[in-house]
Protein backbone atom coordinates (compact mmCIF):
# COMPACT_ATOMS: atom_id res chain seq x y z
CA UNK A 1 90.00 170.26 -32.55
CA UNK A 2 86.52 168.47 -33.42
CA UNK A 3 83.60 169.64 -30.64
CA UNK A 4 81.86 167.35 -28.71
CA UNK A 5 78.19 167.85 -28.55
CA UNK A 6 75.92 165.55 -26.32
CA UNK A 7 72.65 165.70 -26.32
CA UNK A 8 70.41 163.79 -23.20
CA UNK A 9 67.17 164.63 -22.25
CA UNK A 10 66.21 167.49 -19.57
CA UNK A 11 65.01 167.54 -16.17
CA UNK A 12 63.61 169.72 -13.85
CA UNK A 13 67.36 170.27 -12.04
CA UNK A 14 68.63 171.72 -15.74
CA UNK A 15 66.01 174.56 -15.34
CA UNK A 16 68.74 177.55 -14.69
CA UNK A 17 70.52 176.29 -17.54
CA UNK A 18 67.45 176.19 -19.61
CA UNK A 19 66.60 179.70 -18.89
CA UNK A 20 70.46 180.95 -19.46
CA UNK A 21 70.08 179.47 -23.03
CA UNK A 22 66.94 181.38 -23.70
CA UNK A 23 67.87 184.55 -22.15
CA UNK A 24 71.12 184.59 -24.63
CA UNK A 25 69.01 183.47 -27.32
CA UNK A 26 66.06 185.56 -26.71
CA UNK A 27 67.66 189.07 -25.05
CA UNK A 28 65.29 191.78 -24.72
CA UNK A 29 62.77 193.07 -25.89
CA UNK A 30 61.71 189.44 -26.43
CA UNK A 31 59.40 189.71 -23.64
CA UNK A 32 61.01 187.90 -20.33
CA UNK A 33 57.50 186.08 -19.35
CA UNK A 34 58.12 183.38 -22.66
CA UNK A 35 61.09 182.09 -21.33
CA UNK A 36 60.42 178.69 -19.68
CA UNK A 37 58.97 178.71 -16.43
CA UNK A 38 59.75 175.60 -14.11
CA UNK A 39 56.28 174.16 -14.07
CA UNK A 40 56.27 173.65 -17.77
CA UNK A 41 59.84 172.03 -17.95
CA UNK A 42 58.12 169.93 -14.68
CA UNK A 43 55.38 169.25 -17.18
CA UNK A 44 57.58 168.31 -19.91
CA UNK A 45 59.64 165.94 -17.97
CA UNK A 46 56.94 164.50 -16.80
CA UNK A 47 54.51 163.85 -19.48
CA UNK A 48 57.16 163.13 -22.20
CA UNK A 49 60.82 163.24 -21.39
CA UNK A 50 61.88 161.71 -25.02
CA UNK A 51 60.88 164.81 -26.34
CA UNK A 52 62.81 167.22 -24.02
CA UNK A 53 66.21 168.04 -25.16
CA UNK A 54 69.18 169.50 -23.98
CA UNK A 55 72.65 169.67 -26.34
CA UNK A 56 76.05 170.44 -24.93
CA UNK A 57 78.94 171.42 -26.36
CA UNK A 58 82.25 170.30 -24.60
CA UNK A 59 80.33 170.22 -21.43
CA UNK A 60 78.63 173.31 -21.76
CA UNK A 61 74.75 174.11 -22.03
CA UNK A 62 74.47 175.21 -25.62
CA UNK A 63 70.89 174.39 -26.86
CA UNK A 64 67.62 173.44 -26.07
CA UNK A 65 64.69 171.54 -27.78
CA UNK A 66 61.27 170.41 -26.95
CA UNK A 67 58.63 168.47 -28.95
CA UNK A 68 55.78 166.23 -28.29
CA UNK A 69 53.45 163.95 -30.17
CA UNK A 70 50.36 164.98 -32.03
CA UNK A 71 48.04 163.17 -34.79
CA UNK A 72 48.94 165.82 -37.30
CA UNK A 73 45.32 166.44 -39.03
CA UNK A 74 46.49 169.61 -41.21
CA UNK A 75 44.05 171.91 -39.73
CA UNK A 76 45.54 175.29 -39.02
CA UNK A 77 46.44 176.49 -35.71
CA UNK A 78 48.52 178.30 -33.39
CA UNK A 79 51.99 177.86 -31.29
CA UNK A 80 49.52 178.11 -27.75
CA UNK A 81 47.21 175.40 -29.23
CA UNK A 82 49.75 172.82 -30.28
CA UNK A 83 51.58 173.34 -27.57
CA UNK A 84 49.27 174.13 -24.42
CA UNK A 85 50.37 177.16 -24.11
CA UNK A 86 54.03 175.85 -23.38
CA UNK A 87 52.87 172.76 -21.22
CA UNK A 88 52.10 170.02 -23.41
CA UNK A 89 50.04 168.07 -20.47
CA UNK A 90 46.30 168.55 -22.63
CA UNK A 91 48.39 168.57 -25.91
CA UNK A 92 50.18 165.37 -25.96
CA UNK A 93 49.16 162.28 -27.63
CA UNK A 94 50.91 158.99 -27.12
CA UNK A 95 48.83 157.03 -29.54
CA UNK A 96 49.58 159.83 -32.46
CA UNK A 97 51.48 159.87 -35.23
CA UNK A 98 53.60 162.54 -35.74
CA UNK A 99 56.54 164.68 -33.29
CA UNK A 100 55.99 168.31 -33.33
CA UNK A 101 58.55 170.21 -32.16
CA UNK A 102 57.75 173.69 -30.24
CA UNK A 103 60.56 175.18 -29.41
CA UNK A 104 64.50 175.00 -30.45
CA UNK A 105 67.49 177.63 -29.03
CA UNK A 106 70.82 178.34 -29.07
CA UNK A 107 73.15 180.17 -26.83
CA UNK A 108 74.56 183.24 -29.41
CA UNK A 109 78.25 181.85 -28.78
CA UNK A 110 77.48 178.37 -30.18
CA UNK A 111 75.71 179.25 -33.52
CA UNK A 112 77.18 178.28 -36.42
CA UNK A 113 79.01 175.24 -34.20
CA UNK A 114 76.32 172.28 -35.48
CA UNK A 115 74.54 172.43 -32.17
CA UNK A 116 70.95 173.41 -33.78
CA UNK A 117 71.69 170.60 -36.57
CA UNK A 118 72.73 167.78 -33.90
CA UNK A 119 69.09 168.44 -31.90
CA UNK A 120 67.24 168.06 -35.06
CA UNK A 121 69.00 165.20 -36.18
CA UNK A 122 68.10 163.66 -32.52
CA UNK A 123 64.44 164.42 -33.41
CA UNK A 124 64.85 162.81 -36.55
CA UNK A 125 66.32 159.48 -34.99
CA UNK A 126 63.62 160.15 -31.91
CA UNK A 127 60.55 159.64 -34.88
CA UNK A 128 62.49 156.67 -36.33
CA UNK A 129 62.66 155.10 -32.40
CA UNK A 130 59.04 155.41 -32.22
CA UNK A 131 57.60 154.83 -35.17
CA UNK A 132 56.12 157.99 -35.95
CA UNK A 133 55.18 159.21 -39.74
CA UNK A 134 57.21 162.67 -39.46
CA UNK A 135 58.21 165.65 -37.41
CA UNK A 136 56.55 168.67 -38.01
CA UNK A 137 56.80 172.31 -36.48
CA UNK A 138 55.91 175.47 -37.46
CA UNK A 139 58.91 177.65 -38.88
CA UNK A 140 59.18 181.47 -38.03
CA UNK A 141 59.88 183.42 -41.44
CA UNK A 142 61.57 186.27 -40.73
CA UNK A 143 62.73 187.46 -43.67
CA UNK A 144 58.84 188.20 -44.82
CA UNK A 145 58.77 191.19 -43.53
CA UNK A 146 60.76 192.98 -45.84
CA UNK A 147 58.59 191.67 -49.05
CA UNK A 148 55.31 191.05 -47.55
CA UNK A 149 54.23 194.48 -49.50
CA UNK A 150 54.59 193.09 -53.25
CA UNK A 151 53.76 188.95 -52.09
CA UNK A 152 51.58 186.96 -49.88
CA UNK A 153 53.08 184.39 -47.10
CA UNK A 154 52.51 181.35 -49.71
CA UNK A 155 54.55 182.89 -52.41
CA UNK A 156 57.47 183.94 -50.19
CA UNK A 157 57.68 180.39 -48.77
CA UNK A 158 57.84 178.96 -52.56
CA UNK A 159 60.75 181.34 -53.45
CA UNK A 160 62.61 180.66 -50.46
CA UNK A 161 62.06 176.72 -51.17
CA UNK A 162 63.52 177.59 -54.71
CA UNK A 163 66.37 179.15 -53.76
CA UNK A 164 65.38 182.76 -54.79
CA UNK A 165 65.30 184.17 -51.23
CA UNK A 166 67.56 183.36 -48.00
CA UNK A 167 65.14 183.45 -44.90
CA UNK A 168 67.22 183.18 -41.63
CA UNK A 169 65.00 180.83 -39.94
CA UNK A 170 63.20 179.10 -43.18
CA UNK A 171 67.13 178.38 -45.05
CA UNK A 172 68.13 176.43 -42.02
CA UNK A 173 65.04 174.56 -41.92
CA UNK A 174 65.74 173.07 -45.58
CA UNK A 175 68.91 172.31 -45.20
CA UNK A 176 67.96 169.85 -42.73
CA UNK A 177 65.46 168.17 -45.29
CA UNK A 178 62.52 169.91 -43.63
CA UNK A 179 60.14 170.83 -46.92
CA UNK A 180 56.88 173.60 -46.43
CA UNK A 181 53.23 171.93 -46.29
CA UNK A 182 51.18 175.27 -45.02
CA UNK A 183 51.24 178.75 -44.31
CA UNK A 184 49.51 179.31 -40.56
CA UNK A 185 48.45 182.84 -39.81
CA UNK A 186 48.69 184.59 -36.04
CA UNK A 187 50.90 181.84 -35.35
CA UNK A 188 52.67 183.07 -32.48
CA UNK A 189 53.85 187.16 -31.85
CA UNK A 190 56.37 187.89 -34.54
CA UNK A 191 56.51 191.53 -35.73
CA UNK A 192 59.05 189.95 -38.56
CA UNK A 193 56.95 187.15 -39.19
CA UNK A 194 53.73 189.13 -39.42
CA UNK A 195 52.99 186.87 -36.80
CA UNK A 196 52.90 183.44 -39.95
CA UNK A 197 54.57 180.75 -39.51
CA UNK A 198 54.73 177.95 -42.12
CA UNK A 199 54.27 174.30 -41.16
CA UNK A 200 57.32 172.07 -42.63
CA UNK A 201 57.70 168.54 -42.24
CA UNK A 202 60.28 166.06 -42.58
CA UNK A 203 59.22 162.29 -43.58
CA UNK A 204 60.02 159.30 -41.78
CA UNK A 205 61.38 157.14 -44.80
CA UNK A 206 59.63 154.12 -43.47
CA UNK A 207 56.24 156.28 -44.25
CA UNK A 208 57.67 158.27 -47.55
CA UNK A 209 55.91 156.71 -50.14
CA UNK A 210 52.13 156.36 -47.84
CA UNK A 211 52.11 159.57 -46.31
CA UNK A 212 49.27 161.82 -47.47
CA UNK A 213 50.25 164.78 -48.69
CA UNK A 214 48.25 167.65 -47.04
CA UNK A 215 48.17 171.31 -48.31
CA UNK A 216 51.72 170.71 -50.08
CA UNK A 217 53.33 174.37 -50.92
CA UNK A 218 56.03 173.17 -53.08
């Protein structure tokens, strides 16, 4: 039997939901004080609902996505910067030009079930909707870890993008025609990341032939 998955945006009344998604999806010891507190889903809803997304899967709270617009400027910086440390109200431009998504989760017993592919396929159709140039966000890289002795950051990313490597978190991204522009360092705390990240991007195809091409990896 085909699953149905809807995705709407959240409110402040989802909040327990919220939270039961990232507890499953973050168990301990992902420190309980990064889960979403209510006054930045209050802050979300309230300074840009578009961006606030919720996915469920025959009814039930499976996933969870938030974004909001920047003017992307390919400077380097960190997950508390983009994001305002979570809150998005200092962060937020309405008059930019691209959606950067800062945080995407999914409940352990609906992985694998299309749930993290339908929310960025509704961020896809959300920078379409609003005429934005892309979506961007910066991409954990797990997998690092375990070669960062023998490579830098830069050269790991290119191998995964090649197909030499399988990253859990890096993979996905390219399968849903997200491509690698920059490595950023001390990111966000990620003992398997080395606390990188690396910036992808995926092109609105209105903007794929203009769009400057900013410290391209690959």
């Amino acid at each position: 039997m085909t699953e149905s998955i809807e995705i709407r945006p959240y409110r402040i009344h989802d909040y327990e939901e919220l939270v039961a998604i990232q507890r499953e999806a973050f168990p301990p010891p992902f420190p309980e004080e990064l889960w979403w507190r209510k006054e930045q889903i209050a802050a979300h809803e309230d300074v840009y609902p578009q961006g606030a997304m919720i996915a469920f899967c025959d009814g039930i709270a499976a996933g969870s996505a938030t974004s909001l617009i920047v003017t992307h400027t390919g400077r380097p910086h960190t997950w508390v910067d983009i994001s305002d440390n979570g809150c998005i109200r200092n962060t937020h431009e309405p008059l930019g030009d691209s959606l950067y998504g800062i945080d995407l989760c999914v409940r352990p017993a609906f992985r694998s079930r299309g749930i993290a592919a339908a929310l960025y396929e509704a961020r896809k159709q959300l920078v379409v909707r609003s005429g934005l140039k892309r979506f961007l966000a910066g991409c954990r890289i797990p997998g690092f870890c375990r070669y960062a002795d023998r490579m830098d950051a830069d050269e790991y990313v290119r191998r995964v993008a090649a197909g030499e490597y399988k990253d859990l978190v890096l993979s996905f991204m390219l399968r849903q025609g997200l491509r690698p522009i920059q490595v950023l360092d001390d990111y966000v705390e990620d003992e398997e990341s080395l606390h990188k990240a690396v910036l992808v991007e995926w092109t609105n195809p209105a903007f794929a032939e203009s769009t400057e091409r900013k410290g391209q990896l690959i």
